[in-house]
Structure formats: structure tokens, C-alpha cells
Protein backbone atom coordinates (compact mmCIF):
# COMPACT_ATOMS: atom_id res chain seq x y z
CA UNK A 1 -22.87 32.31 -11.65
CA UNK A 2 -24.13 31.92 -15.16
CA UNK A 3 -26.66 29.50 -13.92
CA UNK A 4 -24.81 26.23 -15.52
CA UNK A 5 -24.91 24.31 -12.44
CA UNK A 6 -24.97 21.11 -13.74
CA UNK A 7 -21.87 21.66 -16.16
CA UNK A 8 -20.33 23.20 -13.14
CA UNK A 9 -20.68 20.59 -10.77
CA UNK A 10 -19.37 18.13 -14.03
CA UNK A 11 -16.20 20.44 -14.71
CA UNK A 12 -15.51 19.57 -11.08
CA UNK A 13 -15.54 16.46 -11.24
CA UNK A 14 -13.25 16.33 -13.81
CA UNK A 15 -10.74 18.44 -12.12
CA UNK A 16 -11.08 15.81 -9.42
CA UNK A 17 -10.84 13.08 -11.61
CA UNK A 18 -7.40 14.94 -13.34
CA UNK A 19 -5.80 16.14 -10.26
CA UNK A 20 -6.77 13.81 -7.29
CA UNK A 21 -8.22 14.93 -4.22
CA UNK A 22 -4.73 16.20 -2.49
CA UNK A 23 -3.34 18.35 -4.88
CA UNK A 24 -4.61 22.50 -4.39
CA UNK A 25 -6.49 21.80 -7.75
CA UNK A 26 -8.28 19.00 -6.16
CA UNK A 27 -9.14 20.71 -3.16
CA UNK A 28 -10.51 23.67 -4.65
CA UNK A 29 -12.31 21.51 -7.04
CA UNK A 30 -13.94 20.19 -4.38
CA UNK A 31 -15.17 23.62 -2.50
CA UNK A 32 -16.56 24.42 -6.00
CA UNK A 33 -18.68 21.09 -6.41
CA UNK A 34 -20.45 21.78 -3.17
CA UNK A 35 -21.01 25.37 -3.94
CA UNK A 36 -22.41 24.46 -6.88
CA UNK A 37 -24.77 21.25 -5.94
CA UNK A 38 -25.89 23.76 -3.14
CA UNK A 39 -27.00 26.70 -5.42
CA UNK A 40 -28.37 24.23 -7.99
CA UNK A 41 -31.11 22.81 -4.99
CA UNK A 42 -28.76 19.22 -4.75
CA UNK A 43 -29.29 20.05 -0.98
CA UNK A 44 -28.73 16.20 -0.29
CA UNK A 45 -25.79 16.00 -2.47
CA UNK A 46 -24.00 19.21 -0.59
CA UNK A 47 -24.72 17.71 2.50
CA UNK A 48 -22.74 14.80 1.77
CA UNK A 49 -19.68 17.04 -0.06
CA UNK A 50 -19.40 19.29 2.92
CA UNK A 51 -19.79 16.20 5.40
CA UNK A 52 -17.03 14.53 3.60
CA UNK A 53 -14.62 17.59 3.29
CA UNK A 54 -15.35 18.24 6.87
CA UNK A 55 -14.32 14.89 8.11
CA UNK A 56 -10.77 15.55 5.80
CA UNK A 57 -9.52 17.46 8.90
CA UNK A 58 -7.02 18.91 6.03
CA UNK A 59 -5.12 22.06 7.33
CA UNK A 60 -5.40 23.16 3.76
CA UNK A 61 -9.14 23.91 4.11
CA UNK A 62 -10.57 25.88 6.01
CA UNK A 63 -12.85 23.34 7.85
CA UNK A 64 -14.53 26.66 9.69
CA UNK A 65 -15.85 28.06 6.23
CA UNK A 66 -16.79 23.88 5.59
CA UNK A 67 -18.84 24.06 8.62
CA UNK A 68 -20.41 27.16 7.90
CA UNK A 69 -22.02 26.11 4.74
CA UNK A 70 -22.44 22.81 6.09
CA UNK A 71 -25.15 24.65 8.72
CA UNK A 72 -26.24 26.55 5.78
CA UNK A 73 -27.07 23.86 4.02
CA UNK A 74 -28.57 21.85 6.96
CA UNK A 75 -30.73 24.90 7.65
CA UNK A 76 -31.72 24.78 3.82
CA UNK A 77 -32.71 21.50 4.08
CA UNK A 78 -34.66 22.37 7.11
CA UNK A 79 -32.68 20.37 9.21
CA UNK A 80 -32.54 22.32 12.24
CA UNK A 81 -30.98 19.63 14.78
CA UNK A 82 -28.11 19.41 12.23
CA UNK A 83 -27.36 23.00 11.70
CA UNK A 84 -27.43 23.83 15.51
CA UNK A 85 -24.91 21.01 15.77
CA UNK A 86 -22.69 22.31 13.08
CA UNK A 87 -22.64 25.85 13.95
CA UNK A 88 -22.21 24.97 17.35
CA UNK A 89 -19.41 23.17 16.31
CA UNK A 90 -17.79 26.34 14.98
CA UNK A 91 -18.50 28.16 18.18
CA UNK A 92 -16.80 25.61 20.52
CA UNK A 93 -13.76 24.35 18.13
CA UNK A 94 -13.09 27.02 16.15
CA UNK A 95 -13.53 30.14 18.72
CA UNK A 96 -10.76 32.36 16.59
CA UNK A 97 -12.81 31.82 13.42
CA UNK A 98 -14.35 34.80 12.07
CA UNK A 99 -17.56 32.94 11.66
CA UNK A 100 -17.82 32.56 15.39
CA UNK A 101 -20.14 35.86 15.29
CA UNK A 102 -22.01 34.24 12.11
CA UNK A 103 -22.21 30.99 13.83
CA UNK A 104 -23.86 32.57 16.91
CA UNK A 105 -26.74 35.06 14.89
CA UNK A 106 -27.09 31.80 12.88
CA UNK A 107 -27.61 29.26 16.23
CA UNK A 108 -30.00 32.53 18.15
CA UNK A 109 -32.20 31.91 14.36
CA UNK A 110 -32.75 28.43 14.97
CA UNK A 111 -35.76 27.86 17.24
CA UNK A 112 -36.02 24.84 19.69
């Protein structure tokens, strides 16, 4: 929030590096490094964080709130095909999710 993006994203990765990818610290590390290459304009590099969390399929993360800023980032990007995909993934696997409404204003934005 200070505007320290790059320190943030390394900070990350040495919470990664320290506690591994499967411990809580790890995991949350993780949410924070895309958050952070995201707000920073590493649009490319969030992609592939929130790609690779995604495919985790960890029931410790919410892999709803993954997808959402997945799309975000897609539509950021201006990758339209991508974030229709994604947030349509949201509205078809994750129907109790309460970005399901999000999702859907999110998918009626998208044109074509």
C-alpha cells in the first residue's frame, strides 16, 4: 500500500523461499506476490502467479477469489477471451461462491 511494490513482491519471495510453498506462510506469501506484481503493472508476471495457484487445486485457497483476480488481471491485460473463460469458470464450478454475482456483471462487461 505504501507503493514499495518491488520490495513487496521480494519480501515474498523470501517468505517462500523460508517457509515452502505448503505451509499457511507459504500460501499466503504467495496471494501477496500476485497482489503485488498486479498493482505494480507485472500484468504478465500475475498472470502466471494466479495461473499457477489456480492449477494448486489446494482446499486451503480459495481458488474462487484465485479466479477472480485471475479475470481481473486477464481483463487488465486486455485479454478478453481469457477473462470470459475464467470468470466463466467461477460461474459454472464454483456456483456457491460469492463472486458468482461479480463473475456475472464482470462476463455481461466483456463484449464479443
Amino acid at each position: 500500500s505504501l507503493g514499495q511494490h518491488k520490495e513487496a513482491i521480494a519480501q515474498f519471495d523470501e517468505v517462500l523461499r523460508r517457509a515452502g510453498t505448503n505451509s499457511l506462510y507459504g500460501r499466503m506469501a504467495e496471494l501477496g506476490k500476485a497482489d503485488a506484481q498486479q498493482v505494480s503493472g507485472q500484468t504478465d508476471a500475475a498472470i502466471a502467479t494466479w495461473k499457477e495457484l489456480a492449477a494448486k487445486k489446494d482446499a486451503n485457497l480459495p481458488e474462487d477469489a484465485i479466479l477472480m483476480q485471475l479475470g481481473r488481471a486477464y481483463q487488465a491485460k486486455g485479454n478478453a477471451a481469457e477473462a470470459k473463460k475464467t470468470f466463466t469458470d467461477i460461474v459454472d464450478k464454483h456456483p456457491e461462491s460469492p463472486y458468482v454475482a461479480e463473475a456475472r456483471k464482470e462476463l455481461d462487461s466483456i463484449k464479443g
